[in-house]
Protein backbone atom coordinates (compact mmCIF):
# COMPACT_ATOMS: atom_id res chain seq x y z
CA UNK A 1 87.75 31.81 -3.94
CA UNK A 2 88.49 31.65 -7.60
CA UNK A 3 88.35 28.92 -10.09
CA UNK A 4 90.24 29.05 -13.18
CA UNK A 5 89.53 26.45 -16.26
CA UNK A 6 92.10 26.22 -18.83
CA UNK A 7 89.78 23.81 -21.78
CA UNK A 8 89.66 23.45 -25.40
CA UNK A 9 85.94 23.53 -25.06
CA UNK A 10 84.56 26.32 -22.63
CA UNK A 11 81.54 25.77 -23.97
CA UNK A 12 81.04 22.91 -21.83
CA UNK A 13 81.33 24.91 -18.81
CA UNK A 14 78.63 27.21 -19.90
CA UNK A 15 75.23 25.23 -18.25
CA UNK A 16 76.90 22.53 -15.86
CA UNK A 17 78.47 24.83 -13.78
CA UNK A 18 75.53 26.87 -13.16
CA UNK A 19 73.32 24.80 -12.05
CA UNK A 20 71.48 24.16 -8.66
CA UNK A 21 73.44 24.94 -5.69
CA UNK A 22 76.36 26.01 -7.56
CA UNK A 23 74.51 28.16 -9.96
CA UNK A 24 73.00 30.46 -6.91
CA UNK A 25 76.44 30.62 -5.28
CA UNK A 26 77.53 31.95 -8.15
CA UNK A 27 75.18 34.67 -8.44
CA UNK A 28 75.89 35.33 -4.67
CA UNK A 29 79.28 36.17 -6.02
CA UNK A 30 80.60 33.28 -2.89
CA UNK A 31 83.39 32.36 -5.91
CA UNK A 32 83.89 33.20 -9.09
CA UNK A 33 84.91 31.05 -12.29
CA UNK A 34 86.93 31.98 -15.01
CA UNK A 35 86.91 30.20 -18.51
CA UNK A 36 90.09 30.83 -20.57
CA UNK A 37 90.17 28.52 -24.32
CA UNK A 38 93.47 27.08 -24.50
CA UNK A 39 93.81 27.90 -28.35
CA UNK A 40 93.31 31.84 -27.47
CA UNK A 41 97.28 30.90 -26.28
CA UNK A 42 98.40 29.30 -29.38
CA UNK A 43 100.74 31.71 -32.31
CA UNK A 44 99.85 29.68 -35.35
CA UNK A 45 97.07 30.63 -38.21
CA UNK A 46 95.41 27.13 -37.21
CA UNK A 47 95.78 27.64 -33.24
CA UNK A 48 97.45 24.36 -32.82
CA UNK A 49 97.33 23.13 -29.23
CA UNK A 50 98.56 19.70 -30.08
CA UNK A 51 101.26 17.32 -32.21
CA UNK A 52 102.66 13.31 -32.57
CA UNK A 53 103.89 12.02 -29.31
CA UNK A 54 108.17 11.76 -30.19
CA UNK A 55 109.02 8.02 -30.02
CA UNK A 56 106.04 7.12 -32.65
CA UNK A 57 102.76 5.40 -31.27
CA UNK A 58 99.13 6.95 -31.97
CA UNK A 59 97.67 9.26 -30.17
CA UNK A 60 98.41 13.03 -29.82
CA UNK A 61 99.92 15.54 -26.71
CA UNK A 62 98.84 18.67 -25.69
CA UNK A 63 101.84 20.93 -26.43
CA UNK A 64 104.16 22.94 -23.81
CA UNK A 65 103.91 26.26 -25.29
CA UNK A 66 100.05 27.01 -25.13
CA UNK A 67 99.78 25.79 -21.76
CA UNK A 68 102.94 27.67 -20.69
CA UNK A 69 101.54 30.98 -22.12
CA UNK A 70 98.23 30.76 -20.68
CA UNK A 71 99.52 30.40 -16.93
CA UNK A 72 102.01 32.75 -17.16
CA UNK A 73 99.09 34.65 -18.08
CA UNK A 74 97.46 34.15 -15.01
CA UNK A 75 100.73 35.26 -13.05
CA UNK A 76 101.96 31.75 -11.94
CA UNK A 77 105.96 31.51 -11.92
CA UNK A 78 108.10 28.26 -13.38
CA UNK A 79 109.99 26.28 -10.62
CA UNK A 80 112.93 28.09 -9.06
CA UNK A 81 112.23 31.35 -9.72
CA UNK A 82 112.20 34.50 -6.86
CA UNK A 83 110.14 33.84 -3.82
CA UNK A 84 108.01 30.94 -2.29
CA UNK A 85 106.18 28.80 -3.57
CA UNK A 86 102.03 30.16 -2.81
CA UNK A 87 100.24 27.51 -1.57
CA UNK A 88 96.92 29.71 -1.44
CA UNK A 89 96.88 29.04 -5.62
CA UNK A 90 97.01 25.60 -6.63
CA UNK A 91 97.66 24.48 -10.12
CA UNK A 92 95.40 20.90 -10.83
CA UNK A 93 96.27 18.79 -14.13
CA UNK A 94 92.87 16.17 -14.86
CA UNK A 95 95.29 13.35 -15.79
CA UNK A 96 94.30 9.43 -15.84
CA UNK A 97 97.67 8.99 -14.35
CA UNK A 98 97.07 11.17 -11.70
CA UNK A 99 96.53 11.15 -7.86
CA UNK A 100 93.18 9.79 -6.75
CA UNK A 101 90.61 12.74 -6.13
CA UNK A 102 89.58 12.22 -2.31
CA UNK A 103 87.46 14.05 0.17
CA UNK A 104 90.49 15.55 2.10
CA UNK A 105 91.89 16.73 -1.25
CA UNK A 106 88.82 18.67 -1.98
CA UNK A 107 88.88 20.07 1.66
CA UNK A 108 92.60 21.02 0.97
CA UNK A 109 92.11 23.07 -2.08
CA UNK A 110 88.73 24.87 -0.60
CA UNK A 111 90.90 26.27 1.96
CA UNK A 112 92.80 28.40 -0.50
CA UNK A 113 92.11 31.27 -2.85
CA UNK A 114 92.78 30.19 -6.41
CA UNK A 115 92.52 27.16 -8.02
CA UNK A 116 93.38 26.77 -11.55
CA UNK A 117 92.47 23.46 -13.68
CA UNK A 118 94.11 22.05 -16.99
CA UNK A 119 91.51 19.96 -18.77
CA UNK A 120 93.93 16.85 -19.91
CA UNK A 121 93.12 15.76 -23.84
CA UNK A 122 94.60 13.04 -25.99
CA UNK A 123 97.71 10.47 -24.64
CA UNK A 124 98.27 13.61 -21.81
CA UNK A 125 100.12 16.63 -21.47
CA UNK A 126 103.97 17.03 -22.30
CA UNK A 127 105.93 16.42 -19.28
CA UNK A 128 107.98 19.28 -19.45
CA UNK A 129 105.14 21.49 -17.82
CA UNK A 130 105.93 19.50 -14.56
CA UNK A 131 109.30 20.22 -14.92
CA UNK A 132 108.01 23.33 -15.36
CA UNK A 133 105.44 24.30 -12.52
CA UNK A 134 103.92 22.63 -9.35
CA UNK A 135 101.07 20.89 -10.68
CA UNK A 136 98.57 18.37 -8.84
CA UNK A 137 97.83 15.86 -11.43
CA UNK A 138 94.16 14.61 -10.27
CA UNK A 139 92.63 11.62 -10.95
CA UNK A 140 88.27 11.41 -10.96
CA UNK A 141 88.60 7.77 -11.18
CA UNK A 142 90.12 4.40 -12.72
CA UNK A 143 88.79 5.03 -16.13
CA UNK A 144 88.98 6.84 -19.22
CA UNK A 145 87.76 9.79 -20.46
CA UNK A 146 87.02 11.91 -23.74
CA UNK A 147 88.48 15.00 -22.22
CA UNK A 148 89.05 16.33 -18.76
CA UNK A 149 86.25 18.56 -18.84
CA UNK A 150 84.18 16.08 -16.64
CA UNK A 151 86.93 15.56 -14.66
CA UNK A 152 87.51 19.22 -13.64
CA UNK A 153 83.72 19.84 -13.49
CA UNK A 154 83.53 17.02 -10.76
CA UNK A 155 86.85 18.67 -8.61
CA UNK A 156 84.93 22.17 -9.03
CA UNK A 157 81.49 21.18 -7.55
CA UNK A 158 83.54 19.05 -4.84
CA UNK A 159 85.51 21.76 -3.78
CA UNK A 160 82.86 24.90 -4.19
CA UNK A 161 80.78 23.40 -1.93
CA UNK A 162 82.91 23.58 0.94
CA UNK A 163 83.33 26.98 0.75
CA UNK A 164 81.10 29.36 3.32
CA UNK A 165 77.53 29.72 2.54
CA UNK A 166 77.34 27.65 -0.08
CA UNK A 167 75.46 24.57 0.53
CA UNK A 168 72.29 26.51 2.99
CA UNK A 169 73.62 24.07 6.14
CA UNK A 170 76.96 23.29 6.20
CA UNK A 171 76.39 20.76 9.04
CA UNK A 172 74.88 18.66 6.24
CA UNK A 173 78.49 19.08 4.37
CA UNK A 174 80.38 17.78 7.58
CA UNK A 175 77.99 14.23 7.47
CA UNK A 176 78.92 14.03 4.08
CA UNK A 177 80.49 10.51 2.57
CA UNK A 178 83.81 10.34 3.09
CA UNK A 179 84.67 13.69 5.14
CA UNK A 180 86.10 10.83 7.48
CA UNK A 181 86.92 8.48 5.43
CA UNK A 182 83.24 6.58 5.84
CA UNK A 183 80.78 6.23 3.61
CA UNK A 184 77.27 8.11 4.90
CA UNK A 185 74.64 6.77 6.86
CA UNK A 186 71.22 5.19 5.72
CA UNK A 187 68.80 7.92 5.16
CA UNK A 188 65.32 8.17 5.86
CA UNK A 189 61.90 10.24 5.46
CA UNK A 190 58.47 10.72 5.50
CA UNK A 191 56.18 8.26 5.23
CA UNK A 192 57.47 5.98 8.69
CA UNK A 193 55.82 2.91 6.72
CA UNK A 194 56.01 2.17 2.66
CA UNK A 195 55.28 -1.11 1.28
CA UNK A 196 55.34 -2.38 4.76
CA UNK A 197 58.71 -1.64 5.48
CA UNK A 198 59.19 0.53 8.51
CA UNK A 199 61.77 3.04 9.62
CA UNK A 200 64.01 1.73 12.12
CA UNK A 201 62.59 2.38 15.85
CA UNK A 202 65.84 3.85 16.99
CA UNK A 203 65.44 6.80 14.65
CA UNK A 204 61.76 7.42 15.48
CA UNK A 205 62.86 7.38 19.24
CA UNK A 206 64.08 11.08 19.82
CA UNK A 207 67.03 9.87 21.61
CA UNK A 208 69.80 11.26 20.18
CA UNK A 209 72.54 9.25 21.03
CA UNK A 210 71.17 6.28 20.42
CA UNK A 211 70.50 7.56 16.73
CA UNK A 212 73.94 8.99 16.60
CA UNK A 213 74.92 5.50 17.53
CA UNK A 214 72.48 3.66 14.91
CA UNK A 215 73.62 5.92 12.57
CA UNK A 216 77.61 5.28 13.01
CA UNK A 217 76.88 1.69 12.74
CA UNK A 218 75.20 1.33 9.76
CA UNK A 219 77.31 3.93 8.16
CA UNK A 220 80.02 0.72 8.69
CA UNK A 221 77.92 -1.67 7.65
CA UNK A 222 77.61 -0.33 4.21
CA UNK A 223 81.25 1.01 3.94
CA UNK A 224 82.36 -2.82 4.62
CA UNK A 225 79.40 -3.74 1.82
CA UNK A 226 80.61 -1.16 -0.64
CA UNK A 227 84.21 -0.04 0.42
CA UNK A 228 85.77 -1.92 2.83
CA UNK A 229 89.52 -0.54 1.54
CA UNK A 230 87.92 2.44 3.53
CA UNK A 231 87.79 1.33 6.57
CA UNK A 232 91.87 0.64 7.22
CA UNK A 233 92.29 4.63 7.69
CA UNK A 234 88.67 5.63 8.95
CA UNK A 235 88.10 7.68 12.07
CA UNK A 236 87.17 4.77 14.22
CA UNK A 237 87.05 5.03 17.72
CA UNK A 238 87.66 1.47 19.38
CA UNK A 239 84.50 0.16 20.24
CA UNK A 240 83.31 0.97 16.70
CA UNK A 241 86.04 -0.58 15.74
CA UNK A 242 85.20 -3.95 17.12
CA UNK A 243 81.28 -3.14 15.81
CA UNK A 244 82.78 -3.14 12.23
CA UNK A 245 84.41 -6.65 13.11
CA UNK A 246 81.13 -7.69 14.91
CA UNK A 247 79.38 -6.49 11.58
CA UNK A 248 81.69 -8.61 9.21
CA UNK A 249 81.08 -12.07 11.44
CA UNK A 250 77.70 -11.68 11.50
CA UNK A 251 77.52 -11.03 7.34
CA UNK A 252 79.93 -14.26 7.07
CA UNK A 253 77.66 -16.35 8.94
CA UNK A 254 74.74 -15.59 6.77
């Protein structure tokens, strides 16, 4: 898979992204990553990549043209012209106003072969480059920014590590927060007692499906502590359904 990173500051990209797991992957060649400076794509003396916003207000816009030049660069086509649309290259926008970033999103776009972000500056991007192109404008989160840099860095690591190899189990990947649509289970290790707390029996007990079990349920508990607008989609079968309702009694009688 390849990531492409359209920024006004590639520099950023330089350590963060080549780090840790990511970093070795890398080296393994299991993706590559691109870097391309937005103001390589600009025709003035001062490489101008942005202006006012028409209508008055403060605040700046990225401009069209720049944008337009460097993806037609890369080979993507506007809207309407010959042949269909390839969903195996993907086109992301880092916008406030975007789309909540989700697990299933970031399972999405590791299944293709290209993936090509916009860092978002300023007020946002004109709107005519989504009249334009088919662009994904991604949200990391409800709040601001000082550049999409972050933003993009976050949907990169997200979606790298789903591809093959990657991550050295990717078993650990599938218990991963979120993959469906619950937050992870309580996690524990070595030593079985600290400060005279105690790892829960169950998990000590080598039976597997009772851990399996434990593990489901307080994996509920804490998404009804910490997201409970989770749990109206999650893949609940019925009984743990009625645990999760068992689970909120009991809290409310405490």
């Amino acid at each position: 898979m390849k990531f492409e990173l359209i920024t006004l500051f590639p520099g950023y990209f330089e350590q963060s992204l080549r780090q840790s797991l990511l970093g070795k992957a890398l080296e393994k060649k299991l993706f590559d990553i691109d870097i391309l400076n937005l103001r390589d794509f600009t025709t003035d003396k001062h490489r101008t990549v942005d202006d006012a916003p028409y209508g008055g207000g403060g605040g700046m816009v990225l401009k069209v043209e720049p944008i337009d030049r460097a993806l037609r660069h890369l080979g993507y086509r506007h809207r309407g012209s010959e042949g269909p649309p390839d969903e195996k290259n993907r086109i992301i926008l880092t916008s406030a106003a975007g789309r909540s970033f989700d697990q299933p999103m970031a399972v999405r776009y590791s299944l293709g072969e290209r993936l090509t972000i916009i860092c978002g500056h300023y007020l946002g991007v004109d709107e005519r480059l989504l009249e334009l192109y088919e662009i994904d404008e991604v949200s990391v989160g409800d709040y601001i920014l000082t550049g999409g840099e972050p933003a993009a860095a976050v949907i990169v690591d997200s979606v790298a590590r789903l591809i093959p190899k990657v991550l050295g189990n990717f078993e650990s990947a599938l218990g991963d927060s979120h993959m469906e649509r619950i937050l992870g289970t309580p996690c524990y290790t070595r030593p079985a007692v600290y400060e005279d707390i105690e790892v829960p029996e169950v998990i000590m007990s080598g039976d597997h499906k009772q851990i399996r079990k434990f593990r489901r349920s307080e994996a509920s508990r804490k998404c009804l502590m910490n997201r409970p607008d989770l749990l109206d989609d999650a893949d609940l079968s019925d009984e743990e359904r009625a645990q999760v309702n068992d689970i909120g009694n009991d809290d409310d009688d405490k």
